[in-house]
Protein backbone atom coordinates (compact mmCIF):
# COMPACT_ATOMS: atom_id res chain seq x y z
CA UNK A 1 27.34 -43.42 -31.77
CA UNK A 2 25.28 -40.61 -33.55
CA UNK A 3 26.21 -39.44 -36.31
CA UNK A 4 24.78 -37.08 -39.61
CA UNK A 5 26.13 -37.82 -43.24
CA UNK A 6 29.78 -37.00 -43.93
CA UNK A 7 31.04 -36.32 -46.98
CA UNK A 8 34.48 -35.94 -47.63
CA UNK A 9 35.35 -35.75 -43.77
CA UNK A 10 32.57 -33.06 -43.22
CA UNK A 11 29.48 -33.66 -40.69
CA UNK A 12 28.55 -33.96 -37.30
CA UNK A 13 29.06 -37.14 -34.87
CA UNK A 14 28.60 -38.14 -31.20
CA UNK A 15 30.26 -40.43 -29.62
CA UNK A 16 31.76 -41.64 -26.20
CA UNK A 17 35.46 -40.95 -25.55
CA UNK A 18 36.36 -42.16 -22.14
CA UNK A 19 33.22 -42.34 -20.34
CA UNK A 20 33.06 -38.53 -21.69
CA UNK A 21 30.31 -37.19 -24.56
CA UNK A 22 31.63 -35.93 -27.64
CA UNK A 23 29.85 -34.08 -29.89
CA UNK A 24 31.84 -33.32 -33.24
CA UNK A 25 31.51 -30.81 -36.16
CA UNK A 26 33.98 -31.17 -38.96
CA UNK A 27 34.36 -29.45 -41.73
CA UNK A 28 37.33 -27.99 -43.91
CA UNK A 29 39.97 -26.85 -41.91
CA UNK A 30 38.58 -26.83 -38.57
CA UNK A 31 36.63 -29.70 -35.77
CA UNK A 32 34.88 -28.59 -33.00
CA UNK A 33 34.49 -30.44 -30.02
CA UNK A 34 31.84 -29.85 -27.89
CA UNK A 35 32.88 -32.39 -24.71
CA UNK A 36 30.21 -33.31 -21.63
CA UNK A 37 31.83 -34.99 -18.56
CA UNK A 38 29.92 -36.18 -15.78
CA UNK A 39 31.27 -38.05 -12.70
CA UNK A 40 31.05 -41.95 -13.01
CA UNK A 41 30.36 -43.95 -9.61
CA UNK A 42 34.15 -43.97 -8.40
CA UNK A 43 35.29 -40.84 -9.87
CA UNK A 44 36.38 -38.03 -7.43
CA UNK A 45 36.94 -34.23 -9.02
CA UNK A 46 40.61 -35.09 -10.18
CA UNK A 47 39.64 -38.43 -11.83
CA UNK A 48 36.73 -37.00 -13.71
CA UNK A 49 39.29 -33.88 -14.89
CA UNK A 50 42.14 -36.58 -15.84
CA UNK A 51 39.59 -38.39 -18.00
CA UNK A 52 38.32 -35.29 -19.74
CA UNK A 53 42.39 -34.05 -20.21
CA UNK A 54 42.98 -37.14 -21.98
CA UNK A 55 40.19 -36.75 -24.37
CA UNK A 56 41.45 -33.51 -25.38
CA UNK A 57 44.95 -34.70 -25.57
CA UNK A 58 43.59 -36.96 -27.76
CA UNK A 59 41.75 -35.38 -29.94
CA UNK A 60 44.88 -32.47 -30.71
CA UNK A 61 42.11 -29.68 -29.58
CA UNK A 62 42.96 -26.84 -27.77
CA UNK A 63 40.08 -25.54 -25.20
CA UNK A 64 37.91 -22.37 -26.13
CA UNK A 65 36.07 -22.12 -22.86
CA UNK A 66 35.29 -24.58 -19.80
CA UNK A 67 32.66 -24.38 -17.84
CA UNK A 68 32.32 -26.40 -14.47
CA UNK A 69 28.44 -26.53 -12.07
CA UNK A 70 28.11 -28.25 -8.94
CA UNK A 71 31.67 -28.47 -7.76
CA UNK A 72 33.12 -26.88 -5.07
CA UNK A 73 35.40 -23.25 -6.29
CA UNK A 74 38.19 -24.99 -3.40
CA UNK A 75 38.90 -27.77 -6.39
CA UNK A 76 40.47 -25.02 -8.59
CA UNK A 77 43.64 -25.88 -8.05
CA UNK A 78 43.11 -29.81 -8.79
CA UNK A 79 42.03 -28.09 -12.13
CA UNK A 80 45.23 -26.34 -12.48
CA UNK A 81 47.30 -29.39 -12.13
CA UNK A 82 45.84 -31.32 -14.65
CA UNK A 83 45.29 -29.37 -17.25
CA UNK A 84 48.67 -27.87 -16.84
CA UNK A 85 47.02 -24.08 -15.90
CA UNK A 86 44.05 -22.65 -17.14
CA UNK A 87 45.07 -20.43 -20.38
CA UNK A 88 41.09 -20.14 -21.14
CA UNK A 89 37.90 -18.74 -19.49
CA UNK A 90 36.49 -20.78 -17.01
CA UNK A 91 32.60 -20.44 -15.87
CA UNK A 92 32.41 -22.01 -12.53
CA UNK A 93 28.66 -22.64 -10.44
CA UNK A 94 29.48 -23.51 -7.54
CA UNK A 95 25.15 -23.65 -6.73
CA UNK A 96 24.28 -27.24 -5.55
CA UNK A 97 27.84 -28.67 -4.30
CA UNK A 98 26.79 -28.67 -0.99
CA UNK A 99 23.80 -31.14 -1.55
CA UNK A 100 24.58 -34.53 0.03
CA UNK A 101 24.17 -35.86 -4.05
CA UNK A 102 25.28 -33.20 -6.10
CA UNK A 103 24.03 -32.73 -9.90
CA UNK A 104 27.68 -32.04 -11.44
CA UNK A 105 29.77 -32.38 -14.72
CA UNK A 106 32.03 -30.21 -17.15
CA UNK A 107 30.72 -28.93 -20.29
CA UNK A 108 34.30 -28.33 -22.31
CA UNK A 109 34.25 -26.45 -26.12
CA UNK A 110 37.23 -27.24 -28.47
CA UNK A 111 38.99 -26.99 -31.63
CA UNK A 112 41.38 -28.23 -33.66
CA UNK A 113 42.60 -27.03 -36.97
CA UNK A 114 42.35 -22.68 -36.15
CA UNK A 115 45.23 -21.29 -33.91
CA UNK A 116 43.02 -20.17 -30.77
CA UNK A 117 43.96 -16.66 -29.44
CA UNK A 118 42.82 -15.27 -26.07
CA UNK A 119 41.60 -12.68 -25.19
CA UNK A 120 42.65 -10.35 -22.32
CA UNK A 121 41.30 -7.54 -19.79
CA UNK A 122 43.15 -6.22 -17.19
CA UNK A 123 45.78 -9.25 -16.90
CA UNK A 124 43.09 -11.63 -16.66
CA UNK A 125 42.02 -13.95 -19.45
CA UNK A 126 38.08 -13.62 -20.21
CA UNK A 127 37.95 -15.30 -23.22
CA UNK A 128 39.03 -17.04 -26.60
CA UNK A 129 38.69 -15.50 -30.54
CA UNK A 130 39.51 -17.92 -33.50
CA UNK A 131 38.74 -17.49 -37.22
CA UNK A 132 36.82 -20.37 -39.34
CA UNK A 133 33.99 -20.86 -42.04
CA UNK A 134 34.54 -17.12 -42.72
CA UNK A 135 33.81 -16.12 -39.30
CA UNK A 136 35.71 -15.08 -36.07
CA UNK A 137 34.13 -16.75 -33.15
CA UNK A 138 34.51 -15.34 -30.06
CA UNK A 139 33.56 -16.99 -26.64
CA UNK A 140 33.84 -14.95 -23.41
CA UNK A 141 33.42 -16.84 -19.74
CA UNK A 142 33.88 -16.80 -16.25
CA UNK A 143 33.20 -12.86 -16.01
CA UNK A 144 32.69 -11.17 -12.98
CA UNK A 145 32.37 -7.83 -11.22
CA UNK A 146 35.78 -6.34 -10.00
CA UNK A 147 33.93 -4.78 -7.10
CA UNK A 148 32.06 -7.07 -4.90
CA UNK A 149 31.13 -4.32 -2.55
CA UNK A 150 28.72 -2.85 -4.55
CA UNK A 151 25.24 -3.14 -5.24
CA UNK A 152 24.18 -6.39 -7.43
CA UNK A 153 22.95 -3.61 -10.52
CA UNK A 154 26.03 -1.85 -9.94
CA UNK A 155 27.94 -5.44 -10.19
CA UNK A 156 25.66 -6.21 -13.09
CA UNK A 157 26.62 -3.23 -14.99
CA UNK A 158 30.01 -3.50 -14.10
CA UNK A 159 29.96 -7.39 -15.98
CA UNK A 160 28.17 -5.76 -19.37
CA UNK A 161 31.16 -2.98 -19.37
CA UNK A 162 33.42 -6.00 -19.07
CA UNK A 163 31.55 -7.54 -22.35
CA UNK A 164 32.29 -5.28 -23.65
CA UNK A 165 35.91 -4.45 -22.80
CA UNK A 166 36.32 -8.41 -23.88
CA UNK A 167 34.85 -7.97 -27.64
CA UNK A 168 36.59 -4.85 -27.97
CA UNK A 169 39.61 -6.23 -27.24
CA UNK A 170 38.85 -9.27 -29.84
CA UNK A 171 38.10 -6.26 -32.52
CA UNK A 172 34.22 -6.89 -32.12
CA UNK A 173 31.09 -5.28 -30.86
CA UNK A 174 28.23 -6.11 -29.68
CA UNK A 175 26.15 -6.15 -32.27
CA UNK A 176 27.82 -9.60 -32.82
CA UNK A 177 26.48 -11.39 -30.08
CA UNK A 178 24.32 -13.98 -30.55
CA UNK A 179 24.36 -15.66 -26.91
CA UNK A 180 24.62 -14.70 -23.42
CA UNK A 181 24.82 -16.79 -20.38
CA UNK A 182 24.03 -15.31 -16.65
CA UNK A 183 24.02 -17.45 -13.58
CA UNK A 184 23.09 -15.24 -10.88
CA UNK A 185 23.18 -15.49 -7.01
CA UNK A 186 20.29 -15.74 -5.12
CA UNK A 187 18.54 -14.87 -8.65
CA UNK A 188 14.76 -14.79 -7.14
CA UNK A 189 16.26 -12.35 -4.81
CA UNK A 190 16.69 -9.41 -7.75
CA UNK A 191 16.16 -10.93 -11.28
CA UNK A 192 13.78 -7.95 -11.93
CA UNK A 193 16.32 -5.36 -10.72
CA UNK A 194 18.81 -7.44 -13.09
CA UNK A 195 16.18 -7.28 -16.27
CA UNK A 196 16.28 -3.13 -15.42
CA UNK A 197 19.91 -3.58 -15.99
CA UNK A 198 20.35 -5.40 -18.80
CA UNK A 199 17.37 -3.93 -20.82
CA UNK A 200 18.54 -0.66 -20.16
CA UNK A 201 22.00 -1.53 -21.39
CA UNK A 202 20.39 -3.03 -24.73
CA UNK A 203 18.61 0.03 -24.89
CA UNK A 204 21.86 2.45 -24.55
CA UNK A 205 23.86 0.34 -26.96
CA UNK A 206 21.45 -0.35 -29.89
CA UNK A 207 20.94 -4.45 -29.10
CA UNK A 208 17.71 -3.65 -30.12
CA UNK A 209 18.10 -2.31 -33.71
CA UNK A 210 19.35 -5.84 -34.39
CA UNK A 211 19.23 -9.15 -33.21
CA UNK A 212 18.88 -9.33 -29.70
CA UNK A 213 21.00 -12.54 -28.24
CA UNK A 214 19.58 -15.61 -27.05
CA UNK A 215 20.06 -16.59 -23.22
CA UNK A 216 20.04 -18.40 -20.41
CA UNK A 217 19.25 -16.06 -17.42
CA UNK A 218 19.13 -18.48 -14.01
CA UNK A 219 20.56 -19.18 -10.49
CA UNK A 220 24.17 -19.84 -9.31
CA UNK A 221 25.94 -18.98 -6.84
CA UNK A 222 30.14 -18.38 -8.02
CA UNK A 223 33.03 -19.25 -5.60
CA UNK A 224 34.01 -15.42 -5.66
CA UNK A 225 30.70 -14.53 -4.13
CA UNK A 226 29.67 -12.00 -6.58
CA UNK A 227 25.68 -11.11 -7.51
CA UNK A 228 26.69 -12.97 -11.04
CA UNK A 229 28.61 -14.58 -13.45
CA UNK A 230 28.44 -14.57 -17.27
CA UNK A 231 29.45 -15.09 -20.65
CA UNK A 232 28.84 -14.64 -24.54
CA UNK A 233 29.28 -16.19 -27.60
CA UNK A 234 29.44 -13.60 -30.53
CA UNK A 235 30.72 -14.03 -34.28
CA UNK A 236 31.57 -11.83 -36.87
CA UNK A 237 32.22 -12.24 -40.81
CA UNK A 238 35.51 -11.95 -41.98
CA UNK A 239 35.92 -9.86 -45.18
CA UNK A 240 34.60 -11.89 -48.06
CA UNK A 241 32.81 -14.61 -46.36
CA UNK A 242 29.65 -16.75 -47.08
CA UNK A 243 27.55 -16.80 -44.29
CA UNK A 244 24.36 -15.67 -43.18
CA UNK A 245 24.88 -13.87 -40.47
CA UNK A 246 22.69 -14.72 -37.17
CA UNK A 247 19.27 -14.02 -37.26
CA UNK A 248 16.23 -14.63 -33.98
CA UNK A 249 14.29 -17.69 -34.65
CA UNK A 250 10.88 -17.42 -32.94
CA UNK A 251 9.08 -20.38 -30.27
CA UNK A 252 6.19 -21.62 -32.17
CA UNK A 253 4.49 -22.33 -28.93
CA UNK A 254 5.61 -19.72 -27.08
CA UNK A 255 5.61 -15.70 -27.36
CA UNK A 256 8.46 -13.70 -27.25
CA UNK A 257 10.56 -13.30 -24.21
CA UNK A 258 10.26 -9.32 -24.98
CA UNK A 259 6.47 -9.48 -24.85
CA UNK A 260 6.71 -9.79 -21.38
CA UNK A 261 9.95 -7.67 -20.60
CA UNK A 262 12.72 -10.00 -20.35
CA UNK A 263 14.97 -9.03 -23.24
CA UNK A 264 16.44 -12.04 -24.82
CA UNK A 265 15.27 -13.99 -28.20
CA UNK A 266 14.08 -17.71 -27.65
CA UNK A 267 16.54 -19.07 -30.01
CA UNK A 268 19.34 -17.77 -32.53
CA UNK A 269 20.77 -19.28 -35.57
CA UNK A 270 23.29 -19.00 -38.31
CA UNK A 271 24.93 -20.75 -41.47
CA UNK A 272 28.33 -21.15 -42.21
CA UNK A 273 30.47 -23.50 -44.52
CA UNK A 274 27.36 -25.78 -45.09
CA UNK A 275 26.08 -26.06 -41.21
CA UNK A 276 23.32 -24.44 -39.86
CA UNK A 277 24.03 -24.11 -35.74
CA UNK A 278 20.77 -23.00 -33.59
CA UNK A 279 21.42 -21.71 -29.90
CA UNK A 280 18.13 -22.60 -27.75
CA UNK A 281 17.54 -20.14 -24.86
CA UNK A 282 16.51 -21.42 -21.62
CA UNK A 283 13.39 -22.42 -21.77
CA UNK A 284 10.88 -23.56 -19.56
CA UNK A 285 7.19 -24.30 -18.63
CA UNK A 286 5.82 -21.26 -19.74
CA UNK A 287 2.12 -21.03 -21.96
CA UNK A 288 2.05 -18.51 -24.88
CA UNK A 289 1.18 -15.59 -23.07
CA UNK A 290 3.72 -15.88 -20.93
CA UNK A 291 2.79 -17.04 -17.53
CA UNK A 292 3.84 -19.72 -15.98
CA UNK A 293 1.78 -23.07 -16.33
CA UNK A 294 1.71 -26.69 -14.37
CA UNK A 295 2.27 -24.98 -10.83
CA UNK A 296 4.12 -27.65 -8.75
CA UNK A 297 3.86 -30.65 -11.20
CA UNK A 298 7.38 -31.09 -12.08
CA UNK A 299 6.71 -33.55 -14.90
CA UNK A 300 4.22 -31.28 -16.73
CA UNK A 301 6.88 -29.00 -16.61
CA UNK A 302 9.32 -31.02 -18.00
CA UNK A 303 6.81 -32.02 -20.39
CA UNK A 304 5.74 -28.91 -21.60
CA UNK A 305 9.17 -27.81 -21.63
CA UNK A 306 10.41 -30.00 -24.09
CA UNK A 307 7.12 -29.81 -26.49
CA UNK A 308 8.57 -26.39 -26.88
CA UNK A 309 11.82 -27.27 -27.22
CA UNK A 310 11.48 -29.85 -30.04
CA UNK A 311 8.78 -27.54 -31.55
CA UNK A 312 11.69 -24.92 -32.40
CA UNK A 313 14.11 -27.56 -33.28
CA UNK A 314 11.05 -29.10 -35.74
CA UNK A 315 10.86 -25.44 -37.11
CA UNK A 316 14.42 -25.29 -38.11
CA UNK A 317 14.38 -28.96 -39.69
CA UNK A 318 16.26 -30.35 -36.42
CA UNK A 319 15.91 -33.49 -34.31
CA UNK A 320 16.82 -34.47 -31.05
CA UNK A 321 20.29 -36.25 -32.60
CA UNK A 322 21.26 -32.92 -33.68
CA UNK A 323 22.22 -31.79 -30.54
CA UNK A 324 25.73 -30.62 -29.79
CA UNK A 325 25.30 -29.37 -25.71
CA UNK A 326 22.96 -29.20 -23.24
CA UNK A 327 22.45 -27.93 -19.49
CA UNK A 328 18.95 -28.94 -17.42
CA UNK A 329 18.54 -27.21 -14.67
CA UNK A 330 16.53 -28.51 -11.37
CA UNK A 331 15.16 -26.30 -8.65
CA UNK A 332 15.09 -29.61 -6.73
CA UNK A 333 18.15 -31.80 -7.80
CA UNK A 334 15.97 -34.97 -6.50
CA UNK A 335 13.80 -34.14 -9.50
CA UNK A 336 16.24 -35.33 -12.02
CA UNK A 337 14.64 -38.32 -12.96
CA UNK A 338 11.07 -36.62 -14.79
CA UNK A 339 14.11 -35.37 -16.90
CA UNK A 340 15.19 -39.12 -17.34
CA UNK A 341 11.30 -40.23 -17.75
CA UNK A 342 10.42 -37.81 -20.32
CA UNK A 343 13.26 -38.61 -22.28
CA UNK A 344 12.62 -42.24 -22.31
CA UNK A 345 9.08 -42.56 -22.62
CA UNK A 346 9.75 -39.82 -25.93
CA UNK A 347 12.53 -41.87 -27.57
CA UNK A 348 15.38 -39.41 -27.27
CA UNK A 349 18.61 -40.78 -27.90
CA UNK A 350 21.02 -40.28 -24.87
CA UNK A 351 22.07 -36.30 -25.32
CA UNK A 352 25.74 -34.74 -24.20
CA UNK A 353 23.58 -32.93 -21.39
CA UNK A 354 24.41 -32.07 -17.89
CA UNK A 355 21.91 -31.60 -14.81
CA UNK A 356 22.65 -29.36 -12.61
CA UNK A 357 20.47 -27.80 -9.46
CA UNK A 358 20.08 -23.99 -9.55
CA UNK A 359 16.92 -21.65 -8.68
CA UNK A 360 15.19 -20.90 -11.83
CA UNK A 361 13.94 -17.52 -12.82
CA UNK A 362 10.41 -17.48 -11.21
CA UNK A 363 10.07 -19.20 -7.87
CA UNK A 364 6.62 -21.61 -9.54
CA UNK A 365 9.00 -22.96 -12.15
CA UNK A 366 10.75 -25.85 -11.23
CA UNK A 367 12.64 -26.98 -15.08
CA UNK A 368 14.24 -24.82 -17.20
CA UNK A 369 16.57 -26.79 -20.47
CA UNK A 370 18.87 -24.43 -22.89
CA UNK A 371 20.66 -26.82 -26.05
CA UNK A 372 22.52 -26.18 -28.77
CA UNK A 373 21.55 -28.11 -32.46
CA UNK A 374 23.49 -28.29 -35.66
CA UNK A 375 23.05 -29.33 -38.98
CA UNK A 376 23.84 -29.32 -42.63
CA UNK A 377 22.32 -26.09 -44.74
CA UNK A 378 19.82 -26.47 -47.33
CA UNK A 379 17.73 -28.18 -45.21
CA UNK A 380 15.48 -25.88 -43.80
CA UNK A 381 14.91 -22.24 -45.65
CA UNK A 382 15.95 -19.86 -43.70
């Protein structure tokens, strides 16, 4: 177990529930639970989803947003019956289930304490809004183009107006976005024609007059067969509240993402209630001026890829036991274990992270890691 200081029933723990990572933040009047399950030697998909159900029995949580890679999209009803239906968004990547030894697992966020509303487009349910710390938090997931028969920029555009549609619908815009999520099918195929998209959407909606969110832009295929799926994390202060608001934190070894026309920030932060929480992009094996370095030496990559990783959690006054969720992704799933070396041979403490085997967003890059951090305020200026 992993755990910071907690005073007073406040701070942030891991621990092992059931064979599944839990990653706890409490504080007054709310928990989250940030919940990694990965499939042990005998479990099937239904025994790895009954495990996980219990733990959030268990802990009295109810689920913000689910997200599922490397399982077949046929399993949904298995899903279903366990959980007793699906009232939240689900992000499914399906990329990778077909290997003969997939790289799987389900990456769960919950709460107890705040009453957990959804939030609704069309009849469908896209997404989850609570209030806590003096903030609504809203989490939008499994989004996808109603249209499959049109082009993958028309699809694109057609999952930003949905975003949108989502926050309004939660009474936010946005301008309160701090993360973004794309897994995109047969991404080498037209990530450039998706950058056109999206950076013309910043343009025509002002993301770049403020923060512009962090992300993870990389390949995976959806069971619906659409060019993409996505999703967004975005907060907003409640009249009154204490908080510093989120804010781009910069890759000390690394220049901006926007230096080289991909429009996302490297990392995002904020402070609430007396916890910092940093949002690391995905990140990978890429020098300061942007290109891509170590051609075809997976564990350089991995290497370099994780000096840059712990450089921006060093420059916020994090550590590697600060981390709350995590998702490495493999061009080659066989690759897994440079992951596993690097880790080792650098002393980091087991993390609640799932590997997964998607194309990454430049055919010479072969490791790309996005993680989430938190920890109490005052440590760091901000």
């Amino acid at each position: 177990m992993t755990c910071s200081n907690q005073k007073d029933g406040r701070g942030f723990e891991r621990r092992m529930e059931q064979g599944v990572q839990v990653a706890a933040l409490r504080r007054q009047g709310c928990t989250d639970h940030f919940l990694t399950a990965l499939p042990g030697p005998r479990d099937d998909f239904s025994s790895l989803c009954r495990r996980l159900a219990s733990v959030v029995r268990g802990l009295g949580a109810d689920i913000v947003s689910m997200e599922i890679f490397g399982i077949p999209g046929a399993h949904a009803p298995e899903l279903d019956a366990i959980f007793g239906g699906t009232a939240w968004p689900v992000t499914w990547v399906v990329e990778g289930c077909s290997h003969p030894e997939p790289l799987c697992g389900i990456q769960v966020w919950a709460v107890s304490g705040p009453k957990v509303a959804r939030v609704t487009v069309e009849g469908r349910i896209i997404g989850s809004t609570f209030e806590a710390d003096g903030l609504q938090y809203c989490r939008l997931g499994g989004l996808l183009p109603s249209d499959l028969s049109q082009s993958r920029s028309l699809q694109t555009g057609a999952v930003f107006n949905l975003m949108v549609d989502g926050l309004r619908a939660a009474a936010m815009e946005f301008s309160h976005v701090l993360r973004t999520w794309f897994y995109n099918h047969d991404m080498l195929q037209w990530y450039d024609e998706f950058n056109v998209v999206r950076t013309a959407f910043f343009h025509e909606n002002g993301v770049f007059d403020g923060l512009v969110p962090a992300s993870t832009g990389i390949g995976g295929g959806n069971a619906a067969g659409a060019a993409l799926t996505a999703g967004l994390l975005a907060v907003k202060a409640l009249p009154g509240a204490d908080a510093v608001m989120p804010f781009a934190v910069p890759s000390p070894l690394q220049c901006p993402a926007l230096a080289y026309g991909s429009s996302f920030s490297r990392a995002a932060e904020f402070e609430a209630d007396g916890f910092r929480r940093l949002y690391i992009s995905g990140t990978a094996s890429i020098e300061p001026g942007g290109l891509s370095v170590h051609i075809d030496d997976v564990d350089a990559q991995v290497d370099l890829t994780m000096d840059v990783v712990q450089a921006i959690l060093e420059s916020r006054g994090m550590k590697w036991e600060d981390v709350s969720r995590a998702i490495a992704y493999f061009k080659c799933g066989a690759e897994v274990s440079s992951f596993h070396r690097c880790c080792e041979e650098r002393g980091i403490p087991p993390m609640p992270v799932i590997c997964t085997n998607t194309d990454i967003c430049r055919d010479d890059l072969l490791f790309e890691i996005e993680l989430d951090a938190v920890t109490e305020a005052g440590l760091q200026e901000t």
